[in-house]
Protein backbone atom coordinates (compact mmCIF):
# COMPACT_ATOMS: atom_id res chain seq x y z
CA UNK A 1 116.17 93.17 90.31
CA UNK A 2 117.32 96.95 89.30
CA UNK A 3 114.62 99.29 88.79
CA UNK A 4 114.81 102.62 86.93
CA UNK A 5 113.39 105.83 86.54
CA UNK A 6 110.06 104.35 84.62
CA UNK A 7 109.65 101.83 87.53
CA UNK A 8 109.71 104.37 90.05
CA UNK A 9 107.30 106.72 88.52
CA UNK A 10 105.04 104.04 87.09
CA UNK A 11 104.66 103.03 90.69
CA UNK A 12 103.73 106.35 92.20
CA UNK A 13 101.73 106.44 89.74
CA UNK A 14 100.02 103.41 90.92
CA UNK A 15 99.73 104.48 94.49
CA UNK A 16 98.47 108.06 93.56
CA UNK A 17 95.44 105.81 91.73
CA UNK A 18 94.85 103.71 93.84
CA UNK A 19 91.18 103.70 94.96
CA UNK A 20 90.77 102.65 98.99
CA UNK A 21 93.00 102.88 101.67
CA UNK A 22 93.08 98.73 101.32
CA UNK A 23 94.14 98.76 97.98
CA UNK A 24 96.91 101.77 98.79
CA UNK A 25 98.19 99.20 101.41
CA UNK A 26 98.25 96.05 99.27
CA UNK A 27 100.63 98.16 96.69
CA UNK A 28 102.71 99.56 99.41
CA UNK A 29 103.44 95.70 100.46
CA UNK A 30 103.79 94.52 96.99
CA UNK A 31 106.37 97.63 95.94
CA UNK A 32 108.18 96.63 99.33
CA UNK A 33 108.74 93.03 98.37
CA UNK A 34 110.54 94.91 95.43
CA UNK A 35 112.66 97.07 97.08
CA UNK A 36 110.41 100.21 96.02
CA UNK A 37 109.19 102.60 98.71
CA UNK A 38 105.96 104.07 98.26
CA UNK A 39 103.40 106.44 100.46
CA UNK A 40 100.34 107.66 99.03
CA UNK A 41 98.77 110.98 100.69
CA UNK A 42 95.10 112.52 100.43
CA UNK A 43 94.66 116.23 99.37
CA UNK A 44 91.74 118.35 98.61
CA UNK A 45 90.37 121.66 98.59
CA UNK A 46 90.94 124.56 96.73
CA UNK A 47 94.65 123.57 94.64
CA UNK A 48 96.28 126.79 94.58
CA UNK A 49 95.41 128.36 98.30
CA UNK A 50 96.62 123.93 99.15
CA UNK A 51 99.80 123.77 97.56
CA UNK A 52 102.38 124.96 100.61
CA UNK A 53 99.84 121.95 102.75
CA UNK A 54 100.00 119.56 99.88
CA UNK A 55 103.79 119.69 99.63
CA UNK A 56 104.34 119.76 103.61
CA UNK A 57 102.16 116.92 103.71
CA UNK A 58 104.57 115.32 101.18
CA UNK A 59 107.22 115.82 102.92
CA UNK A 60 106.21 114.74 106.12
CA UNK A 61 104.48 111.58 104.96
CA UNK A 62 107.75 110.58 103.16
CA UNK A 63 109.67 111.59 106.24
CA UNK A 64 107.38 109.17 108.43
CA UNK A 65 107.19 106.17 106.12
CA UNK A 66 111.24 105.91 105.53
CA UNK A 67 110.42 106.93 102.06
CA UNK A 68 113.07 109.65 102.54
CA UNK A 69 115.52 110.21 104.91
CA UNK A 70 115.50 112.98 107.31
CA UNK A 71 118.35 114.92 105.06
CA UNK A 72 117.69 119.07 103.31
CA UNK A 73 118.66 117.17 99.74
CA UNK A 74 115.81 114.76 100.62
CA UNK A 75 113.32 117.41 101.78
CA UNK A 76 113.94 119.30 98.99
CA UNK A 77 113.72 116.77 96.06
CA UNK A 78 110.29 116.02 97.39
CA UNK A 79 109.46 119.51 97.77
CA UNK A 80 110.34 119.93 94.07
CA UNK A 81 109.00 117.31 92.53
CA UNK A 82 105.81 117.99 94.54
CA UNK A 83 105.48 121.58 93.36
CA UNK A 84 106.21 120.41 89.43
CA UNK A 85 103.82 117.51 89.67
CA UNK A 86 101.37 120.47 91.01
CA UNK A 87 102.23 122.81 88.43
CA UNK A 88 101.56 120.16 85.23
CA UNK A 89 97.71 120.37 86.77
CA UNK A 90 97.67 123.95 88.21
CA UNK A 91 96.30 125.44 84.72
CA UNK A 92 92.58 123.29 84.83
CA UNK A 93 92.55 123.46 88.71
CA UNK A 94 93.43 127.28 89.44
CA UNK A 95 90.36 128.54 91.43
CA UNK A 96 88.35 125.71 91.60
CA UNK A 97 88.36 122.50 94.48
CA UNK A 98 89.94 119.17 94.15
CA UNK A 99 90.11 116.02 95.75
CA UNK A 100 92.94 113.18 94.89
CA UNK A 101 96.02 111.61 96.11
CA UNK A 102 99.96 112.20 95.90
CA UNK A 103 101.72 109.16 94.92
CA UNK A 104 105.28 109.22 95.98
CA UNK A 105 107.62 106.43 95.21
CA UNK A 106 111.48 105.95 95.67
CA UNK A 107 113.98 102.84 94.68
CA UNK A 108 117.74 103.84 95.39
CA UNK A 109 118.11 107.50 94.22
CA UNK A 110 115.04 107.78 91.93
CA UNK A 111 112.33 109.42 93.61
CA UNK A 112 108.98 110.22 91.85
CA UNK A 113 106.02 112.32 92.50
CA UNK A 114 102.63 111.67 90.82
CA UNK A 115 99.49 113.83 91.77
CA UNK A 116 96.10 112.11 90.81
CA UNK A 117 92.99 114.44 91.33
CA UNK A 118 89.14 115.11 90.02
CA UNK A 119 88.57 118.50 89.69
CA UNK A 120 85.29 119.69 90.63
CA UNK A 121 83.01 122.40 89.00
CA UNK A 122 79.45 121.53 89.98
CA UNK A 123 78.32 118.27 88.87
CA UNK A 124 81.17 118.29 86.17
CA UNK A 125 84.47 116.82 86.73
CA UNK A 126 87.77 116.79 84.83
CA UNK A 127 90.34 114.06 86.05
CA UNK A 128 93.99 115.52 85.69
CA UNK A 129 97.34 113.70 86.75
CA UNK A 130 100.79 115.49 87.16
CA UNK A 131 104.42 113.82 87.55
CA UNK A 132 108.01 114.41 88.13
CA UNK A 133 110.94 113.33 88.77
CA UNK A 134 113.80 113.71 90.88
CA UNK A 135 117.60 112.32 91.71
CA UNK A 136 118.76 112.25 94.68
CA UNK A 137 121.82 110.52 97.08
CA UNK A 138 121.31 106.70 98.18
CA UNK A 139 121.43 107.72 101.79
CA UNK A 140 120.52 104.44 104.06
């Protein structure tokens, strides 16, 4: 089966949500089976000192899984879609600490970036989610 931009995202989406490491491996497997690459990575902290660790970790986790290939277009997709992803949440987060997931997913040359987080401010927390897009070559 072809999958398309909506497929992609909707399953970074699903891996950014997902809530145990069990469950993040069951979708991995299942998104395998169809062809869809998928890594999910932790984050927390305080978002806007974190962003230049949350989108190395991106990249790196991407780079290890075979989500990407080890390519500057690659790197750099990832690194932008991270950074837009972080940017859609930025605005609630800015100054205060968070604790989520990135979602990254990739079928063929549609890679996309979902960031999932609670954003805490004492016993008070706002859920926010972020996502972007990106084309890039089918390098295998």
């Amino acid at each position: 089966m072809k999958w398309d931009s909506i497929d992609v995202a909707r399953a970074s989406v699903e891996i950014a949500m997902s809530s145990s490491r069990n469950v993040e491996d069951k979708l991995v497997e299942a998104f395998k089976s169809k062809g869809i690459k998928t890594v999910a990575v932790d984050i927390g902290g305080n978002l806007i000192a974190s962003i230049p660790k949350i989108i190395e970790r991106a990249i790196v986790s991407s780079r290890r899984t075979g989500v990407i290939k080890e390519s500057h277009v690659h790197d750099g997709a990832v690194a932008g879609a991270a950074r837009e992803a972080i940017m859609q949440v930025a605005a609630k987060a800015s100054g205060l600490n968070v604790g989520g997931k990135i979602g990254i997913a990739r079928y063929k040359e549609h890679l996309s970036v979902c960031i999932f987080m609670s954003i805490g401010l004492l016993h008070l927390n706002e859920v926010v989610i972020g996502l972007a897009h990106r084309s890039i070559p089918d390098i295998e």
